[in-house]
N, C-alpha and C. Protein backbone atom coordinates (compact mmCIF):
# COMPACT_ATOMS: atom_id res chain seq x y z
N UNK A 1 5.15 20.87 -145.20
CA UNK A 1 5.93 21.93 -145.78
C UNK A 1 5.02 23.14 -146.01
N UNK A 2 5.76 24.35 -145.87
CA UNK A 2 4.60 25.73 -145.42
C UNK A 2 4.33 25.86 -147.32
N UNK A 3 3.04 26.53 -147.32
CA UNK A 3 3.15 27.08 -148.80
C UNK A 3 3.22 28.52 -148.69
N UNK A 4 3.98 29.00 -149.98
CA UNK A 4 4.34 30.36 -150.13
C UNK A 4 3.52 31.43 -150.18
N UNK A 5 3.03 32.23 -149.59
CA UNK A 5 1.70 33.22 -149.49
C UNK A 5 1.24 33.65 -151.05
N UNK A 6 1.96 33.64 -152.30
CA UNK A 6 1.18 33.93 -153.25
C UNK A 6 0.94 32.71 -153.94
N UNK A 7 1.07 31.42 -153.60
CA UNK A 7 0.07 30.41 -154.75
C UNK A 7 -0.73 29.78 -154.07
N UNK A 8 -1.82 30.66 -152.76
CA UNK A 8 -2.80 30.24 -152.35
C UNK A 8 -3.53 31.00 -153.05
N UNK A 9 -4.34 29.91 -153.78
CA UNK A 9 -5.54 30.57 -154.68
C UNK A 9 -6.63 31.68 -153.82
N UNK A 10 -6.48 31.77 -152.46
CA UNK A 10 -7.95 32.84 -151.67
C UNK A 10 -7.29 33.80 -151.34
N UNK A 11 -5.80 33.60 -151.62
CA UNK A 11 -4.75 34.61 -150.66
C UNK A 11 -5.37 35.67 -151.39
N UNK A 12 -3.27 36.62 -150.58
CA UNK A 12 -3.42 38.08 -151.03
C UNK A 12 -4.01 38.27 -152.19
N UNK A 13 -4.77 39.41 -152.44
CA UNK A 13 -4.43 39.99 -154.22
C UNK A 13 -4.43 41.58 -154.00
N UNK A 14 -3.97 42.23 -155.15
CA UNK A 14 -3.93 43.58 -154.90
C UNK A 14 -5.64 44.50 -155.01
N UNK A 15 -5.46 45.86 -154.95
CA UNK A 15 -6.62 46.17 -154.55
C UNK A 15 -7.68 46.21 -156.60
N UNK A 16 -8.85 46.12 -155.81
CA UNK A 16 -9.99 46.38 -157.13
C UNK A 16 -9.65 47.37 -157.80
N UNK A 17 -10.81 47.60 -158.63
CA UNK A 17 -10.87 48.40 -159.82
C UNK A 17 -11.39 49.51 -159.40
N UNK A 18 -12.31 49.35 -158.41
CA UNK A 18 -12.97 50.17 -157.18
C UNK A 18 -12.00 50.79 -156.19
N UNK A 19 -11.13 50.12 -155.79
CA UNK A 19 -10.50 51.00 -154.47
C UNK A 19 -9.14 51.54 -155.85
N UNK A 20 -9.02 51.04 -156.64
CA UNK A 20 -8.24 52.25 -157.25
C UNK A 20 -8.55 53.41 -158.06
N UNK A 21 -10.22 53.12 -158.25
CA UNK A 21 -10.93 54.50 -158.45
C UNK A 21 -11.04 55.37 -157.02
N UNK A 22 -11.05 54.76 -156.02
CA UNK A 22 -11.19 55.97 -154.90
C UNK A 22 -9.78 56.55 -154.80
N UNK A 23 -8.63 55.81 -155.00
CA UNK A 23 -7.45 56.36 -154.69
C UNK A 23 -7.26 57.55 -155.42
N UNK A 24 -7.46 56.99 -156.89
CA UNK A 24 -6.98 58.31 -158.05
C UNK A 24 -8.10 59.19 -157.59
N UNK A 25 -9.54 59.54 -157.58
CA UNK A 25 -10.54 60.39 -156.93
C UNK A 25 -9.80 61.32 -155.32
N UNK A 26 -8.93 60.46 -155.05
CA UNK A 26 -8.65 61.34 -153.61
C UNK A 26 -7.25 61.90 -153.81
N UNK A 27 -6.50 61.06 -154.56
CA UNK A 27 -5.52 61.90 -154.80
C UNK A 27 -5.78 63.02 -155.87
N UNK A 28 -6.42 62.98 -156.46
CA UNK A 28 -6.88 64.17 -157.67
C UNK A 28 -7.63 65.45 -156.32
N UNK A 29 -8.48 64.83 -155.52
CA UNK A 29 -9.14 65.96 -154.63
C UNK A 29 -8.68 66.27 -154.28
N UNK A 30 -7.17 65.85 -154.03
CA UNK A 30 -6.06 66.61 -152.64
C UNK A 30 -5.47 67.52 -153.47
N UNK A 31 -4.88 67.07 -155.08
CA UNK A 31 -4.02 67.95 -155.80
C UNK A 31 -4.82 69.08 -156.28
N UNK A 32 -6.25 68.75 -156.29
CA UNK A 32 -7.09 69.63 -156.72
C UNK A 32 -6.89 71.10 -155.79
N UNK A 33 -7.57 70.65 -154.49
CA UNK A 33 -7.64 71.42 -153.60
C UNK A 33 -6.64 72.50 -153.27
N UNK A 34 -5.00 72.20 -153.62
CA UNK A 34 -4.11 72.65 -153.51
C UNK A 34 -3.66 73.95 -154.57
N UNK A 35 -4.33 73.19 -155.72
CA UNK A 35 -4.63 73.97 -157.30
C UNK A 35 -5.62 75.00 -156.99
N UNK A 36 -6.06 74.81 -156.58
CA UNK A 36 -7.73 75.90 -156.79
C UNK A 36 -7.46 76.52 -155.02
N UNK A 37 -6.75 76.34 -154.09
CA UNK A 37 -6.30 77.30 -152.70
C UNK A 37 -5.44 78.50 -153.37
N UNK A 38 -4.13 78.14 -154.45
CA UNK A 38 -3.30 78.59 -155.16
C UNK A 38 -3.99 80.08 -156.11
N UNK A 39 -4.56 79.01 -156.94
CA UNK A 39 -5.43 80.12 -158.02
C UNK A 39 -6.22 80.88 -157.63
N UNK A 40 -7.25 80.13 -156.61
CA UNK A 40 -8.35 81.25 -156.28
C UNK A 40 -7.98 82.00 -155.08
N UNK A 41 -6.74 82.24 -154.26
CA UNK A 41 -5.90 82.99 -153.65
C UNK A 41 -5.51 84.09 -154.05
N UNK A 42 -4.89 83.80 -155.44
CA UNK A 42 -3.81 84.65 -156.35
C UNK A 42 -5.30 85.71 -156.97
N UNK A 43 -6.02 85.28 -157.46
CA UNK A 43 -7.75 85.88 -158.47
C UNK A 43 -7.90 86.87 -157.05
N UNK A 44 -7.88 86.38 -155.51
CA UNK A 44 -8.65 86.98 -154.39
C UNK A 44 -7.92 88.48 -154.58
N UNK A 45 -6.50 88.52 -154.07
CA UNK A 45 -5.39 89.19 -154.07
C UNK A 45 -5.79 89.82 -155.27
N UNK A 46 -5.59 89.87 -156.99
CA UNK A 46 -5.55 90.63 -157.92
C UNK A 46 -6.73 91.23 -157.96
N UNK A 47 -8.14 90.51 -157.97
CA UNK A 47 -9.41 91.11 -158.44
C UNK A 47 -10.74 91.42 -157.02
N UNK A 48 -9.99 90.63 -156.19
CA UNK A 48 -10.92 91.16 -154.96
C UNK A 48 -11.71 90.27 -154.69
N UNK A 49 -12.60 90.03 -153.26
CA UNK A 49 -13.47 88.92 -153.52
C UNK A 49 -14.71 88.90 -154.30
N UNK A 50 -15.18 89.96 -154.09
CA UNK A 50 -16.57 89.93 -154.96
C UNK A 50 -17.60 89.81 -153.61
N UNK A 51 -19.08 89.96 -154.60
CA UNK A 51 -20.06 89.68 -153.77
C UNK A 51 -20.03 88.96 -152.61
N UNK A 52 -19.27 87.92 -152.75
CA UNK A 52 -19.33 86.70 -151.98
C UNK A 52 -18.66 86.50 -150.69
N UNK A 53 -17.37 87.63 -150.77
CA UNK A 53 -16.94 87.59 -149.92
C UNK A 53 -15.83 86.63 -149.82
N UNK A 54 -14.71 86.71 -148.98
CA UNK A 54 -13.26 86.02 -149.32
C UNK A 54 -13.18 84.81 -149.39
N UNK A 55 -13.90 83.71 -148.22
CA UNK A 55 -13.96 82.50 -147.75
C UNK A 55 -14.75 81.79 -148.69
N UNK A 56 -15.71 82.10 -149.43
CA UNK A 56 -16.54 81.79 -149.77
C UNK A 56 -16.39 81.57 -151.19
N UNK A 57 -15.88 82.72 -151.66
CA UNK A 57 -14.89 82.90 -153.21
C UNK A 57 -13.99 81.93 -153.47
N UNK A 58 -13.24 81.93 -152.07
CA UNK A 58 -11.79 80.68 -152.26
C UNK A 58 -12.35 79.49 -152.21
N UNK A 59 -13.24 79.04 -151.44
CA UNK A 59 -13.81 77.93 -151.12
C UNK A 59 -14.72 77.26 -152.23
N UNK A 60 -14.93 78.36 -153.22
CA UNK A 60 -15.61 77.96 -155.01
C UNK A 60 -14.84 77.40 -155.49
N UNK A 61 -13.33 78.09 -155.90
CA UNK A 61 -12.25 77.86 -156.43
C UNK A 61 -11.94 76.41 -156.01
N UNK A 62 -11.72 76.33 -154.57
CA UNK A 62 -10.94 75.03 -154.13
C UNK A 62 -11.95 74.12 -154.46
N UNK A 63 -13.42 73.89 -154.43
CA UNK A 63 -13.92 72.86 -154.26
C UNK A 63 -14.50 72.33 -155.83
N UNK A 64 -14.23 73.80 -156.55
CA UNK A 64 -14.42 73.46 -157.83
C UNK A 64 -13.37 72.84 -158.68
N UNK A 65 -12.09 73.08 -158.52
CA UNK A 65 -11.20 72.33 -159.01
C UNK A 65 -10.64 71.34 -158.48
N UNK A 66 -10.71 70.89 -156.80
CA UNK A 66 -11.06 69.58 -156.20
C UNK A 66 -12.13 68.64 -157.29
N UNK A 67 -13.08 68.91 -157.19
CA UNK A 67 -13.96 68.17 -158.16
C UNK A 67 -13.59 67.45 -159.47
N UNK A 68 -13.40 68.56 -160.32
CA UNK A 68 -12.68 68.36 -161.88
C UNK A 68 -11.62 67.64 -162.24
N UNK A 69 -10.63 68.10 -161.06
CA UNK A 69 -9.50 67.38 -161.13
C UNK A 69 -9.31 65.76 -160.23
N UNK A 70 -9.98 65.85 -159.63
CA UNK A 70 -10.40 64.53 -159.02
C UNK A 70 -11.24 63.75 -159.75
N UNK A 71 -11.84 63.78 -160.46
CA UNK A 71 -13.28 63.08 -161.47
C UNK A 71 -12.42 62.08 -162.45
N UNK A 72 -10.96 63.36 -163.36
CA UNK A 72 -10.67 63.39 -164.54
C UNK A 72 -9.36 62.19 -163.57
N UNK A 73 -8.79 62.28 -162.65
CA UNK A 73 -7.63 61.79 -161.76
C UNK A 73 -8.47 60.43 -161.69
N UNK A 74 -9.77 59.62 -161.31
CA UNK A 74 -10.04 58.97 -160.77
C UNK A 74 -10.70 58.01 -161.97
N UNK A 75 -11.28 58.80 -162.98
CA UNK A 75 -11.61 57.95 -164.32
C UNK A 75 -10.12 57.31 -165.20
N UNK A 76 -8.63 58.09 -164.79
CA UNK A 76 -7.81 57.94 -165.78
C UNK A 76 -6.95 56.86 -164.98
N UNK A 77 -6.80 56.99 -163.80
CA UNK A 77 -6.44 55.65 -163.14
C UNK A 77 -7.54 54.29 -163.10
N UNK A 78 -8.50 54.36 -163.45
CA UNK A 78 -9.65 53.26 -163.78
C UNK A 78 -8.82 52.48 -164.77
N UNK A 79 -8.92 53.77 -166.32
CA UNK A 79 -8.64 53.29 -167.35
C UNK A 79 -7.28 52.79 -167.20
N UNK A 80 -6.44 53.22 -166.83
CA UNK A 80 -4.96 52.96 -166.85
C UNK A 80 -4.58 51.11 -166.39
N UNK A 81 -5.58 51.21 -165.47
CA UNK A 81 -5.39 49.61 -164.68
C UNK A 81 -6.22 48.68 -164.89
N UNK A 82 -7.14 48.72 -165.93
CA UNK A 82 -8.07 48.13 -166.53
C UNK A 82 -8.14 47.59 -167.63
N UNK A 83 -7.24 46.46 -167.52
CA UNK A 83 -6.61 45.85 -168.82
C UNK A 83 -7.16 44.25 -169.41
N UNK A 84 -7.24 43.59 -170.22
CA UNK A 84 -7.17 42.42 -170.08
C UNK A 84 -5.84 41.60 -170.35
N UNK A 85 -5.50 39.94 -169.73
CA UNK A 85 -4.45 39.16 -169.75
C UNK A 85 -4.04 39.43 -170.97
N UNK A 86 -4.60 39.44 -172.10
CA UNK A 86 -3.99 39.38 -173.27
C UNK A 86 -3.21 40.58 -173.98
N UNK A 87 -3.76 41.79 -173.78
CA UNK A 87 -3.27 42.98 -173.62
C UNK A 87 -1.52 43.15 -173.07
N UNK A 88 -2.14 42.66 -171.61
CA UNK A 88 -0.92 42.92 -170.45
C UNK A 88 0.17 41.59 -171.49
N UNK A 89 -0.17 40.71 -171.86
CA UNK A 89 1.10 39.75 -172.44
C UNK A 89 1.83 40.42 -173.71
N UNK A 90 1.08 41.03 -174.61
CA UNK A 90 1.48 41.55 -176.31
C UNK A 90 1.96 42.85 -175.79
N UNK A 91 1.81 43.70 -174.17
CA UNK A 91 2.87 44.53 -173.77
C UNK A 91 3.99 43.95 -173.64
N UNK A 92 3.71 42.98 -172.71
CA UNK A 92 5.09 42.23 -172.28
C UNK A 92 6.27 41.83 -173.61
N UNK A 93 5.46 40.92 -174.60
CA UNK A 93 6.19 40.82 -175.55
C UNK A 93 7.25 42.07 -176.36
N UNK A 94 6.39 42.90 -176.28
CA UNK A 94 6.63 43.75 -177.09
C UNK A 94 7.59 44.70 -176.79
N UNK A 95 7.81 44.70 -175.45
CA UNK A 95 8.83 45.45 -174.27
C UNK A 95 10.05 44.79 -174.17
N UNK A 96 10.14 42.94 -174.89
CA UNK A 96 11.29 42.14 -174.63
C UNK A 96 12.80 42.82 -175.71
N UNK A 97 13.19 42.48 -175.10
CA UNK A 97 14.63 42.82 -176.03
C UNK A 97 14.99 41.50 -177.62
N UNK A 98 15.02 42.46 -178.71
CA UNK A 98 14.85 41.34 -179.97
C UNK A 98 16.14 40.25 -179.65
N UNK A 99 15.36 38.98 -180.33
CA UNK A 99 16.60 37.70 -180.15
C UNK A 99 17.13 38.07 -181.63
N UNK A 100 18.66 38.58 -181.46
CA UNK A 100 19.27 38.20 -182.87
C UNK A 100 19.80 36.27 -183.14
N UNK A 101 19.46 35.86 -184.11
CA UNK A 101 19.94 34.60 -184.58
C UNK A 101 21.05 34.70 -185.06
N UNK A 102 22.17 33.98 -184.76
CA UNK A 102 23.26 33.96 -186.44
C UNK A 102 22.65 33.25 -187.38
N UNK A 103 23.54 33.56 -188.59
CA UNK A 103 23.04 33.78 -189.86
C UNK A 103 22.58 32.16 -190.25
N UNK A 104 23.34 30.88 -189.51
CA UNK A 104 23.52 29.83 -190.18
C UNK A 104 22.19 29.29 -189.22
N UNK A 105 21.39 29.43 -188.19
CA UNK A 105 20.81 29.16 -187.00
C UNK A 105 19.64 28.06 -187.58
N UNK A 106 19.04 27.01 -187.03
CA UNK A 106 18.18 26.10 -188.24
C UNK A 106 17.45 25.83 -186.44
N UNK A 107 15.85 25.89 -186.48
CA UNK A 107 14.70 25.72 -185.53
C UNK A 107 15.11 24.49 -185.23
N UNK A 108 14.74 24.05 -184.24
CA UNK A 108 14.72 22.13 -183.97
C UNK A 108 13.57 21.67 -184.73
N UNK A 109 13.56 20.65 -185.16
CA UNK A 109 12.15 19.84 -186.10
C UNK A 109 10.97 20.15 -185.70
N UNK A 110 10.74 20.05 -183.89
CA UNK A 110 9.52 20.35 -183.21
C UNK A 110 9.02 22.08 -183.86
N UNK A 111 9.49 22.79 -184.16
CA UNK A 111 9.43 23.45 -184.57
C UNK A 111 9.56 24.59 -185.74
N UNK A 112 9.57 23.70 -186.79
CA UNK A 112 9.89 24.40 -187.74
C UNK A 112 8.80 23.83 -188.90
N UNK A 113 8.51 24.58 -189.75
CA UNK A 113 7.22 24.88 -190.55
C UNK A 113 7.59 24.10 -191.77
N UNK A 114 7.37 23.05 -192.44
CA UNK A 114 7.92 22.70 -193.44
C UNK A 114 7.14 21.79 -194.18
């Protein structure tokens, strides 16, 4: 009889703690990049390039807020998915919908404190 691909203990698992720091890092560099093409576009247009010249000006902008926003994107998805079992369960609990009892309701013996 076949076994089911997730209760092989070597099987699948989802990705590390590591490849979801590169994800949030690259998705932050992409949103970055897009942020700082935007801004340091709009700064080029109002105030001019400066010393530096146009390409060079924009290319501060983009790679500087690529950076920042990718750093802060890639540390906060770390933290976000970096939990322990016990944590992730007292969410779970705590997310359940309350059991109302009626009023007359009595535990089974196995369970009740007495």
């Amino acid at each position: 009889m076949p076994v089911p691909v997730g209760s092989i203990p070597g099987g699948q698992h989802g990705p590390s703690t590591f490849d979801k720091l590169k994800m949030g890092g690259m998705m932050g560099g992409s949103v970055g990049l897009i942020i700082g093409f935007i801004f340091g576009f709009t700064n080029i247009l109002r105030y001019g390039p400066g010393p530096n010249g146009m390409m060079r000006t924009l290319g501060q902008y983009m790679l500087g807020s690529a950076a920042t926003f990718g750093f802060f994107m890639a540390i906060g998805t770390t933290i976000r998915t970096d939990s322990s079992a016990m944590a992730a369960e007292a969410f779970a609990k705590a997310q359940r919908r309350p059991v109302v009892l009626p009023a007359r309701y009595r535990l089974p013996k196995e369970e009740r404190r007495e």
